[in-house]
N, C-alpha and C. Protein backbone atom coordinates (compact mmCIF):
# COMPACT_ATOMS: atom_id res chain seq x y z
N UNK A 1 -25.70 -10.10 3.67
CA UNK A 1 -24.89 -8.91 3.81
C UNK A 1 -25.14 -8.29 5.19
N UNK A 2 -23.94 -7.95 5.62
CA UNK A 2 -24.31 -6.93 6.92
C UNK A 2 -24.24 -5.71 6.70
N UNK A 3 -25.63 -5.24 7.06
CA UNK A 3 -26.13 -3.63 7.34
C UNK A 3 -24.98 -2.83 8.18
N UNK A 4 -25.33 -1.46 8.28
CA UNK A 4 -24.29 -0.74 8.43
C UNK A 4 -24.92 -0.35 10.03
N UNK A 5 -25.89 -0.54 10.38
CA UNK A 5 -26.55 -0.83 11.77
C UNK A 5 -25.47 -1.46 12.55
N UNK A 6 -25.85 -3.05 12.03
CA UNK A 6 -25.10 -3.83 13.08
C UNK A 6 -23.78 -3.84 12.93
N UNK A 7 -22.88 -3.32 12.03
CA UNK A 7 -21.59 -2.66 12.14
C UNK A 7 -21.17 -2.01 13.18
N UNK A 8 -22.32 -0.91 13.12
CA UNK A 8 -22.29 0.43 14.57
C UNK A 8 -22.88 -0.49 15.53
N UNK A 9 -23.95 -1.31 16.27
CA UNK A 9 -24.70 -1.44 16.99
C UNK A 9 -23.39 -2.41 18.04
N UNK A 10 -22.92 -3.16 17.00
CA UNK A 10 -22.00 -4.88 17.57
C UNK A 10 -21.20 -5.17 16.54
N UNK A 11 -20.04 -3.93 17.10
CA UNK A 11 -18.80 -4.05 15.93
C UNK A 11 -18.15 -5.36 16.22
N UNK A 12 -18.26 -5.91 17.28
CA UNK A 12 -17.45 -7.36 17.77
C UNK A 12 -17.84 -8.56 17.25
N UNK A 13 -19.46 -8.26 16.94
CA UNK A 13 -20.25 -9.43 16.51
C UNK A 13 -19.76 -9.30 14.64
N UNK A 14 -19.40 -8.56 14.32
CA UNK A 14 -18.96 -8.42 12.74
C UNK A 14 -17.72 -8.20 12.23
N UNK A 15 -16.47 -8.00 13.07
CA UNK A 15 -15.36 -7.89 12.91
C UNK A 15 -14.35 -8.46 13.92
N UNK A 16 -13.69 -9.51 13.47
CA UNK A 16 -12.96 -10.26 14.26
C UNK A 16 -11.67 -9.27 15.17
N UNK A 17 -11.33 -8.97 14.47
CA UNK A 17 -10.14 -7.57 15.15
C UNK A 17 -10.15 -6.51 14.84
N UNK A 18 -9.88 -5.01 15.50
CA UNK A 18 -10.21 -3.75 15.08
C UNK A 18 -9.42 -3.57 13.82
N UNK A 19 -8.22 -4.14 13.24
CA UNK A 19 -8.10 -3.99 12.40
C UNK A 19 -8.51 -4.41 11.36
N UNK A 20 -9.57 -4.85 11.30
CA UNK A 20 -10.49 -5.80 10.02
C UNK A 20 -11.20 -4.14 9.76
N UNK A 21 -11.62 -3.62 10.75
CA UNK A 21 -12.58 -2.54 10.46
C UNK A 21 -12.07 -1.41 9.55
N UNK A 22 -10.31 -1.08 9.12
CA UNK A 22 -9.74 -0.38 8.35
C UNK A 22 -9.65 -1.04 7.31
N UNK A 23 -9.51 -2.42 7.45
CA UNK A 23 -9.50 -2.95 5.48
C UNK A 23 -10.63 -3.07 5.02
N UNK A 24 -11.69 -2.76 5.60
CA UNK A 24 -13.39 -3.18 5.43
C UNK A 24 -13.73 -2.19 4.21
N UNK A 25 -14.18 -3.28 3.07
CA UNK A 25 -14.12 -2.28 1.73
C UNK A 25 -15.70 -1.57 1.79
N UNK A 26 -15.91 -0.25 1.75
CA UNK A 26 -17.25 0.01 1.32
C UNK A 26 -17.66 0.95 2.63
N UNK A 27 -16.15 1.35 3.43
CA UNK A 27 -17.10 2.36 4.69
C UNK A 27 -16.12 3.71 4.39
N UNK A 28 -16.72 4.64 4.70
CA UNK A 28 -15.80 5.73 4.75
C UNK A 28 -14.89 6.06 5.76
N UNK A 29 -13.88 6.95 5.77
CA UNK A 29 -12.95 7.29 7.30
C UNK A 29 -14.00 7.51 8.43
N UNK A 30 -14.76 7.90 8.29
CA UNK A 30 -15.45 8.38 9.27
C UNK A 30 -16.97 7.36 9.80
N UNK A 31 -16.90 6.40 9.17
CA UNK A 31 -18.10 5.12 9.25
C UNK A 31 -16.47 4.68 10.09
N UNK A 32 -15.81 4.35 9.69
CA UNK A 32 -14.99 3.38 10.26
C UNK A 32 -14.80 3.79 11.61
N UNK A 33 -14.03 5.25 11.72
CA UNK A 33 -13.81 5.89 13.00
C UNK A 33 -15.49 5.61 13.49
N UNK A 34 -16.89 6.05 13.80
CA UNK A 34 -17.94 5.58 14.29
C UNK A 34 -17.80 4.10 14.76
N UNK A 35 -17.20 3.24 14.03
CA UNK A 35 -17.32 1.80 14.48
C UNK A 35 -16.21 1.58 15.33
N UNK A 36 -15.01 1.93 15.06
CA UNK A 36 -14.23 1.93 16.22
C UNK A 36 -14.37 2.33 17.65
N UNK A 37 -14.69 3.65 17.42
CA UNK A 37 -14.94 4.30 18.60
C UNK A 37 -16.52 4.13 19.46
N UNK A 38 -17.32 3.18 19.08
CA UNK A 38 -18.72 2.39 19.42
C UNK A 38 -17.80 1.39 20.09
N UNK A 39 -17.26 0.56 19.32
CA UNK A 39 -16.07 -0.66 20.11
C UNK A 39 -15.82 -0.60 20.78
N UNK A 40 -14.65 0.89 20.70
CA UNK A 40 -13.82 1.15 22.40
C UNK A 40 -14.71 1.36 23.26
N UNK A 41 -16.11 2.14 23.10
CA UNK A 41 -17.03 2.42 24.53
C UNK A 41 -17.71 0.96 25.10
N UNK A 42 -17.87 0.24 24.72
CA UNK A 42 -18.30 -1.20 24.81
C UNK A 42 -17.34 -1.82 25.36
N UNK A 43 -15.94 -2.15 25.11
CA UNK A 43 -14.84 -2.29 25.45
C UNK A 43 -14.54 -1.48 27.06
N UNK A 44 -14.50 -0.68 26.98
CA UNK A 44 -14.27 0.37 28.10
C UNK A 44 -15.70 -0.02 29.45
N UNK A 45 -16.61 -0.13 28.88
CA UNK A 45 -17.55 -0.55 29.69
C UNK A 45 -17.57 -1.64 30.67
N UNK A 46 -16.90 -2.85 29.43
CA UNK A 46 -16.95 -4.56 30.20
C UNK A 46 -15.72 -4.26 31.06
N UNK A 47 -14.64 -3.07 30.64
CA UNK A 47 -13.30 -2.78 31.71
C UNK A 47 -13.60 -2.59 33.02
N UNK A 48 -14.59 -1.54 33.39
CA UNK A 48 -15.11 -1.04 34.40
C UNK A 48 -16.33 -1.56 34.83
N UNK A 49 -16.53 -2.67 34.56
CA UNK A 49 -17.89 -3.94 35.17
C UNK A 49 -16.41 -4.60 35.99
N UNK A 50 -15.64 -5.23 34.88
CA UNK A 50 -14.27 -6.01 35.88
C UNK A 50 -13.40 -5.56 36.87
N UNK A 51 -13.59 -3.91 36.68
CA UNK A 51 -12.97 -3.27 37.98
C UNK A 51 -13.81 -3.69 39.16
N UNK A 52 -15.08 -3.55 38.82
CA UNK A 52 -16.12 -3.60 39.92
C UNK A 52 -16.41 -4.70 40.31
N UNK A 53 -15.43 -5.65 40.09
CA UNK A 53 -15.38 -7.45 40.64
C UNK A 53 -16.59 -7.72 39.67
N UNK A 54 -17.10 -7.57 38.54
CA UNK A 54 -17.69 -8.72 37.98
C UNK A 54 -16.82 -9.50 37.08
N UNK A 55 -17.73 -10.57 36.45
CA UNK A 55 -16.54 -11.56 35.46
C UNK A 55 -16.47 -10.88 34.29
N UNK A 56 -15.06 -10.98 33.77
CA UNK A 56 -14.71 -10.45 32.43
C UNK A 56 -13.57 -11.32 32.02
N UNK A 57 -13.09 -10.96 30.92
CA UNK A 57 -11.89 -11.49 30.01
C UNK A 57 -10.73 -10.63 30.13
N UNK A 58 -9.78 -11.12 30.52
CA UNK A 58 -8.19 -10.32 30.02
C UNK A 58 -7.99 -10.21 28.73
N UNK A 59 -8.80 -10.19 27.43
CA UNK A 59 -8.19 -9.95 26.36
C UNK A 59 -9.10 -8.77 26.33
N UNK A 60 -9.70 -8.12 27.08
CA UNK A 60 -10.80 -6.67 27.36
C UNK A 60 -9.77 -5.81 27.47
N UNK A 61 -8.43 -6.01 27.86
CA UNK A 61 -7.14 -4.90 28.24
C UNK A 61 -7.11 -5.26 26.64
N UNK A 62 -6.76 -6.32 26.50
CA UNK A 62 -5.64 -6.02 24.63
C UNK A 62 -6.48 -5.69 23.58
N UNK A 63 -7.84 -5.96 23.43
CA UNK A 63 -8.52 -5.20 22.65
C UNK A 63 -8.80 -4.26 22.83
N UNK A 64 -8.94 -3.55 23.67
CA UNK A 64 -8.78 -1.83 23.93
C UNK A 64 -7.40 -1.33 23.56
N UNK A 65 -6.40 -2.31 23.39
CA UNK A 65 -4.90 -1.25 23.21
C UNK A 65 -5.07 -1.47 21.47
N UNK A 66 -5.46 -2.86 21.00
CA UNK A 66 -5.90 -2.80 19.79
C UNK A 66 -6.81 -1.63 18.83
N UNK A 67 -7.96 -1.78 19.62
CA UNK A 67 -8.94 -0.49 18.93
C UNK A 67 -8.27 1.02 18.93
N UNK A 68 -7.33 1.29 20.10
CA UNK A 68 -6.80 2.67 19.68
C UNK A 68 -5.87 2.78 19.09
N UNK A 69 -5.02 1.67 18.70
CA UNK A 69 -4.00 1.60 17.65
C UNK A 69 -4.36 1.78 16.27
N UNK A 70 -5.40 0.69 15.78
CA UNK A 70 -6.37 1.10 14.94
C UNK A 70 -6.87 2.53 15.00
N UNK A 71 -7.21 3.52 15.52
CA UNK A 71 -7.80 4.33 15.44
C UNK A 71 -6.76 5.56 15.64
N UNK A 72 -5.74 5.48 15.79
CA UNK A 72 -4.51 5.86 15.92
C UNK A 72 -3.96 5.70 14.20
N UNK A 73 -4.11 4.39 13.60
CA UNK A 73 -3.60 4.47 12.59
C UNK A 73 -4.78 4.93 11.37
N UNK A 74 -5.85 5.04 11.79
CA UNK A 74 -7.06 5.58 10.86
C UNK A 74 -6.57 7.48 10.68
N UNK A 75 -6.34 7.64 12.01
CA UNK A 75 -6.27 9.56 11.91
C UNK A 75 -4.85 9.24 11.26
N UNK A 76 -4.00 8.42 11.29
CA UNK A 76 -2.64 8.73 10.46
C UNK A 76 -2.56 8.79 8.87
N UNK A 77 -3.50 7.80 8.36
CA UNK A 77 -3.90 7.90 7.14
C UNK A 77 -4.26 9.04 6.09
């Protein structure tokens, strides 16, 4: 089982897409919003390493438009 640690610690390492993290049975609105918004700062981070000419991934843009959609559709709920 995964702890609710490494949920928050390495939401990437436990959830394939931000939207796995809203069907995820057993967290509350607000565990979920925590794990999202841990994501996007991690996310946002490797953005601004790749501004700064290091190596990164172009799917670092679409999972960031992902996680706030998700989190967009968490406060709509």
């Amino acid at each position: 089982m995964i702890s609710r640690q490494n949920k928050l610690n390495d939401p990437g390492s436990v959830f394939d897409r931000p939207r796995d993290v809203l069907d995820a049975p057993g967290l509350s609105v607000g565990q979920k919003r925590q794990i999202l918004r841990q994501w996007k700062q991690e996310v946002v981070l490797r953005l601004v390493a790749e501004d700064e000419n290091m190596s990164g991934s172009p799917a670092n843009a679409d999972r960031l438009r992902q996680i706030s959609n998700a989190l967009i559709a968490l406060e709509a709920s």
